[in-house]
N, C-alpha and C. Protein backbone atom coordinates (compact mmCIF):
# COMPACT_ATOMS: atom_id res chain seq x y z
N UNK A 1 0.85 -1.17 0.00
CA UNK A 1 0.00 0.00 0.00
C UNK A 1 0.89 1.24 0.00
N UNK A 2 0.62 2.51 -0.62
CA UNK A 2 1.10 3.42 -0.78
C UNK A 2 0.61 4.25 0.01
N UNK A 3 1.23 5.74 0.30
CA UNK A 3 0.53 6.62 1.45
C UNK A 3 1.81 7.78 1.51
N UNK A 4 1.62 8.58 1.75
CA UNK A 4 2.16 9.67 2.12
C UNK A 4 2.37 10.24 3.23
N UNK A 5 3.56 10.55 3.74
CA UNK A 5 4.06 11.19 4.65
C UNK A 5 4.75 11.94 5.16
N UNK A 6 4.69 13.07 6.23
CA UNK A 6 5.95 13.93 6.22
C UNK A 6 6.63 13.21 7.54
N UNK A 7 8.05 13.70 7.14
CA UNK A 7 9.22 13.15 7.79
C UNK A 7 9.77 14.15 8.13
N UNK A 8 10.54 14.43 9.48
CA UNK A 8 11.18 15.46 9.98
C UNK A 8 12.49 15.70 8.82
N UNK A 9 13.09 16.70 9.03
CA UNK A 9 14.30 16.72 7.59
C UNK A 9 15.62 15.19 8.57
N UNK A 10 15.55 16.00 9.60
CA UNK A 10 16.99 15.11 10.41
C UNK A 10 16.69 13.84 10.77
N UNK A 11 15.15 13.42 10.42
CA UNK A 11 14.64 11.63 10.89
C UNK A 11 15.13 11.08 9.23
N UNK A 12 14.75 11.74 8.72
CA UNK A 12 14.95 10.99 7.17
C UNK A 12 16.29 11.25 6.75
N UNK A 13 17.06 12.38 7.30
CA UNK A 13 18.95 12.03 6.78
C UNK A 13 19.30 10.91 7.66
N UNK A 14 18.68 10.29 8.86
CA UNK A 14 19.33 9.05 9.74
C UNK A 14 18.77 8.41 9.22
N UNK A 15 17.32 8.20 8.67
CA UNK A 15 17.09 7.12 7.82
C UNK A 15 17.72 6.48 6.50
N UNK A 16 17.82 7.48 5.90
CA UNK A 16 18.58 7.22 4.33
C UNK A 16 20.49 6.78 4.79
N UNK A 17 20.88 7.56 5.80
CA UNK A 17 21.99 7.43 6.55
C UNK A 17 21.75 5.58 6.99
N UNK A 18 20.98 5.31 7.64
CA UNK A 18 21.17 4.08 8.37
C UNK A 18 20.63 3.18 6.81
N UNK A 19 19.99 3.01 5.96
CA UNK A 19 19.74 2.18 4.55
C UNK A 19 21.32 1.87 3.93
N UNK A 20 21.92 3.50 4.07
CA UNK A 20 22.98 3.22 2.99
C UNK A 20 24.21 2.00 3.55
N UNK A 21 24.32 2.71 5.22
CA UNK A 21 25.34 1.48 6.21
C UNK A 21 24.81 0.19 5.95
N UNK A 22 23.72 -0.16 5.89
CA UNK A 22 23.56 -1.24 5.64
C UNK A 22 23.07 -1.93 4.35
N UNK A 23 23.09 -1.17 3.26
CA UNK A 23 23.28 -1.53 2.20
C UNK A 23 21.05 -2.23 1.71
N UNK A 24 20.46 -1.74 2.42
CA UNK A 24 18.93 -2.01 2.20
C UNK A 24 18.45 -0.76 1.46
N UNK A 25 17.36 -1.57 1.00
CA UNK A 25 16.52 -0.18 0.57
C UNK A 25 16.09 0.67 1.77
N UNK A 26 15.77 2.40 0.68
CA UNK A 26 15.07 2.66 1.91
C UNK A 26 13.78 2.62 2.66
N UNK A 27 12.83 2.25 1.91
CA UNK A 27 11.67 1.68 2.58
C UNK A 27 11.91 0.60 3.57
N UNK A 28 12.61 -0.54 3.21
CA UNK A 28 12.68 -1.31 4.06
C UNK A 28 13.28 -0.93 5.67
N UNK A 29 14.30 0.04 5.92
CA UNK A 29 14.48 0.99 7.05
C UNK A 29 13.72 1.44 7.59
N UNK A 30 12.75 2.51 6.46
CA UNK A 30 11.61 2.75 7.12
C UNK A 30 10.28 1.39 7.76
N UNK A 31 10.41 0.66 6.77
CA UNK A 31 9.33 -0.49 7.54
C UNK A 31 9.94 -1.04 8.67
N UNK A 32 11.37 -1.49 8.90
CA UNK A 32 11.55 -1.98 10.11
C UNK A 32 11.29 -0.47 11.10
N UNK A 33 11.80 0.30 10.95
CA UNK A 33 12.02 1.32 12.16
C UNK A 33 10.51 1.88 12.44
N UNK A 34 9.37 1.12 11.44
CA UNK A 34 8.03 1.45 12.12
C UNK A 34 7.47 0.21 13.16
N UNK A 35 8.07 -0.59 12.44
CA UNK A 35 7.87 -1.95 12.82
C UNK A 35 7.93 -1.64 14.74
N UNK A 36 9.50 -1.72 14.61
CA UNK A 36 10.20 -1.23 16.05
C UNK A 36 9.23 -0.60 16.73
N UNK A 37 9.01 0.79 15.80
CA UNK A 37 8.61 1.55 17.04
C UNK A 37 6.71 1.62 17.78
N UNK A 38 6.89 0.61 16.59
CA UNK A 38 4.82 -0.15 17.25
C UNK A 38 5.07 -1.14 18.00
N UNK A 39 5.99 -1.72 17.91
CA UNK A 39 6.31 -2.61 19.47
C UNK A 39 6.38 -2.20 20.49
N UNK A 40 7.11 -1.11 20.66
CA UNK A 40 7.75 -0.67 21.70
C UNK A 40 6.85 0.57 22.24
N UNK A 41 5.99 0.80 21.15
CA UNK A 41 5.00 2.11 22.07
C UNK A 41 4.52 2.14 23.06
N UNK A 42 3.46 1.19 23.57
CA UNK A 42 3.01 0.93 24.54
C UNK A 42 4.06 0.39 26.02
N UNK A 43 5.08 0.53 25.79
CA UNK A 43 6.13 -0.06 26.79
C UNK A 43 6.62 1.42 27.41
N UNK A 44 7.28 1.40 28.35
CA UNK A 44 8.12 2.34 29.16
C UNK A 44 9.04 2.17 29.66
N UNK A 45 9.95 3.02 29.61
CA UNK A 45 11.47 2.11 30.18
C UNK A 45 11.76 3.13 31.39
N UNK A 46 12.03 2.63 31.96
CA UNK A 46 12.15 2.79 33.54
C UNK A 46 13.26 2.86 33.95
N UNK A 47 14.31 4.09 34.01
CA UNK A 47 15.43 3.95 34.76
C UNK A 47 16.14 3.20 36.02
N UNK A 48 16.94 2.81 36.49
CA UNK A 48 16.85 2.72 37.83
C UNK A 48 17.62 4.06 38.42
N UNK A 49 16.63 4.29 39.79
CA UNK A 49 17.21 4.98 40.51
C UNK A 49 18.77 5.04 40.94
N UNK A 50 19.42 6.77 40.33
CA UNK A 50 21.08 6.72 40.61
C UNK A 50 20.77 7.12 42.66
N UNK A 51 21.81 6.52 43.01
CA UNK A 51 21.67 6.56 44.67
C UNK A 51 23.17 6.93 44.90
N UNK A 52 22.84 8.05 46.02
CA UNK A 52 24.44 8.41 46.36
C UNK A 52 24.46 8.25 47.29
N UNK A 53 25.77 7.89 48.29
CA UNK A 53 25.84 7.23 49.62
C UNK A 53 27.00 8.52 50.23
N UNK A 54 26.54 8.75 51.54
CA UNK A 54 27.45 9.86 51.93
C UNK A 54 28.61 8.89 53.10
N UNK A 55 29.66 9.20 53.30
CA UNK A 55 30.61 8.68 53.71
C UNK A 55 30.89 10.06 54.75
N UNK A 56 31.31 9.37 56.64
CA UNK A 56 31.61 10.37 57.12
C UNK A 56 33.48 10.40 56.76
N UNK A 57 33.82 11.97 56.81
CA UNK A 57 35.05 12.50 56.78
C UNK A 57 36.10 12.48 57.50
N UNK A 58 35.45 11.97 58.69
CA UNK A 58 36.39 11.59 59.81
C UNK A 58 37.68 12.75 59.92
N UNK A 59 36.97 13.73 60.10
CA UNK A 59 37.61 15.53 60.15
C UNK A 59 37.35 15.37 61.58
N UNK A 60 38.65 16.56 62.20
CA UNK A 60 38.92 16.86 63.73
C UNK A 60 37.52 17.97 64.09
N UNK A 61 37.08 17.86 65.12
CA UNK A 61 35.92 18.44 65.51
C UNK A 61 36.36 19.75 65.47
N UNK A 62 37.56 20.36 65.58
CA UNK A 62 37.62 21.88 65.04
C UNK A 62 37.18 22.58 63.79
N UNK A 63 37.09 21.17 62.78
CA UNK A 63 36.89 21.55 61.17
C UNK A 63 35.57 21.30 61.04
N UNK A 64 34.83 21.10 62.07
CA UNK A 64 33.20 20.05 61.41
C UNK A 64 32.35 21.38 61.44
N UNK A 65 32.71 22.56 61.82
CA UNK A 65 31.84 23.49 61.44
C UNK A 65 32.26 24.50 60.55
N UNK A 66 32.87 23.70 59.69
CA UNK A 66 33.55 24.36 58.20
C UNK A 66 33.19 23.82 57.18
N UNK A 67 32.65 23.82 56.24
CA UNK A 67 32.28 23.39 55.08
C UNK A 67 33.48 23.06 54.57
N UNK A 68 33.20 21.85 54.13
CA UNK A 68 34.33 21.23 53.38
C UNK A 68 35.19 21.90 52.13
N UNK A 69 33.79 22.55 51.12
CA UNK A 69 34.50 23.01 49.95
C UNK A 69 35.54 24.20 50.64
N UNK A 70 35.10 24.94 51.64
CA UNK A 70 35.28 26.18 52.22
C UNK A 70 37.53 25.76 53.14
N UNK A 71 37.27 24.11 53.28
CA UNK A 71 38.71 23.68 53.59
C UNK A 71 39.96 23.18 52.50
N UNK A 72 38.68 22.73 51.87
CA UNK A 72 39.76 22.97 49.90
C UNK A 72 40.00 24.01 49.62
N UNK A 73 39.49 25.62 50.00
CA UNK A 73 39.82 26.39 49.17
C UNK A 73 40.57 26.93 50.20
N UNK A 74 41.01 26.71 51.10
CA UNK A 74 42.07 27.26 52.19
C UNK A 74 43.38 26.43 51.69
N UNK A 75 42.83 25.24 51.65
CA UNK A 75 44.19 24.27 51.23
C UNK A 75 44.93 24.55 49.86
N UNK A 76 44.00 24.74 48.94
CA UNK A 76 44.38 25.13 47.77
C UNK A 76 45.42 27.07 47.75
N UNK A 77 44.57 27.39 48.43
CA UNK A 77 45.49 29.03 48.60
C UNK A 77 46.92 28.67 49.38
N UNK A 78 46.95 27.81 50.41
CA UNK A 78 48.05 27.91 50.88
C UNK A 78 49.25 27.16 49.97
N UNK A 79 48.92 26.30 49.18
CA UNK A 79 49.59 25.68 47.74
C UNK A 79 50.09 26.58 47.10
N UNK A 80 49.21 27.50 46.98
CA UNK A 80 49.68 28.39 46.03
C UNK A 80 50.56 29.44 46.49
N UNK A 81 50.87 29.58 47.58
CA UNK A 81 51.49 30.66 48.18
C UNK A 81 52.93 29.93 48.20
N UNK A 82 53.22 28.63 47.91
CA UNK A 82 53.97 27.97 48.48
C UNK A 82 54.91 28.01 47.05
């Protein structure tokens, strides 16, 4: 069956782009990559949650009411003076 359609300009240079790498026509690109993407519509992909774990510093109780970045940038000036 025949039919008409518009195609974004940059979906159809990756399309004609991905036919030529693989040496297919380009309809057939386009039929699989519709194919694909009617499978996969109704699905959702679900990241997993990134989790960060805090670690204590085991800093002298004189420094624990100093912000850390605030003891890098002391450390770093005195480097530089050096």
């Amino acid at each position: 069956m025949r039919t008409t359609i518009s195609i974004n300009d940059a979906i159809l240079k990756d399309l004609r782009t991905a036919a030529s790498k693989a040496g297919v026509p380009f309809r057939t690109i386009v039929h699989e990559a519709l194919q694909v993407g009617l499978r996969n519509l109704g699905r959702t992909t679900r990241q997993p949650r990134f989790r960060v774990f805090s670690h204590p510093l085991h800093t002298k109780e004189a420094f624990r009411v100093v912000p850390a970045n605030q003891l890098y940038d002391q450390l770093e000036a005195e480097q530089d003076r050096r």
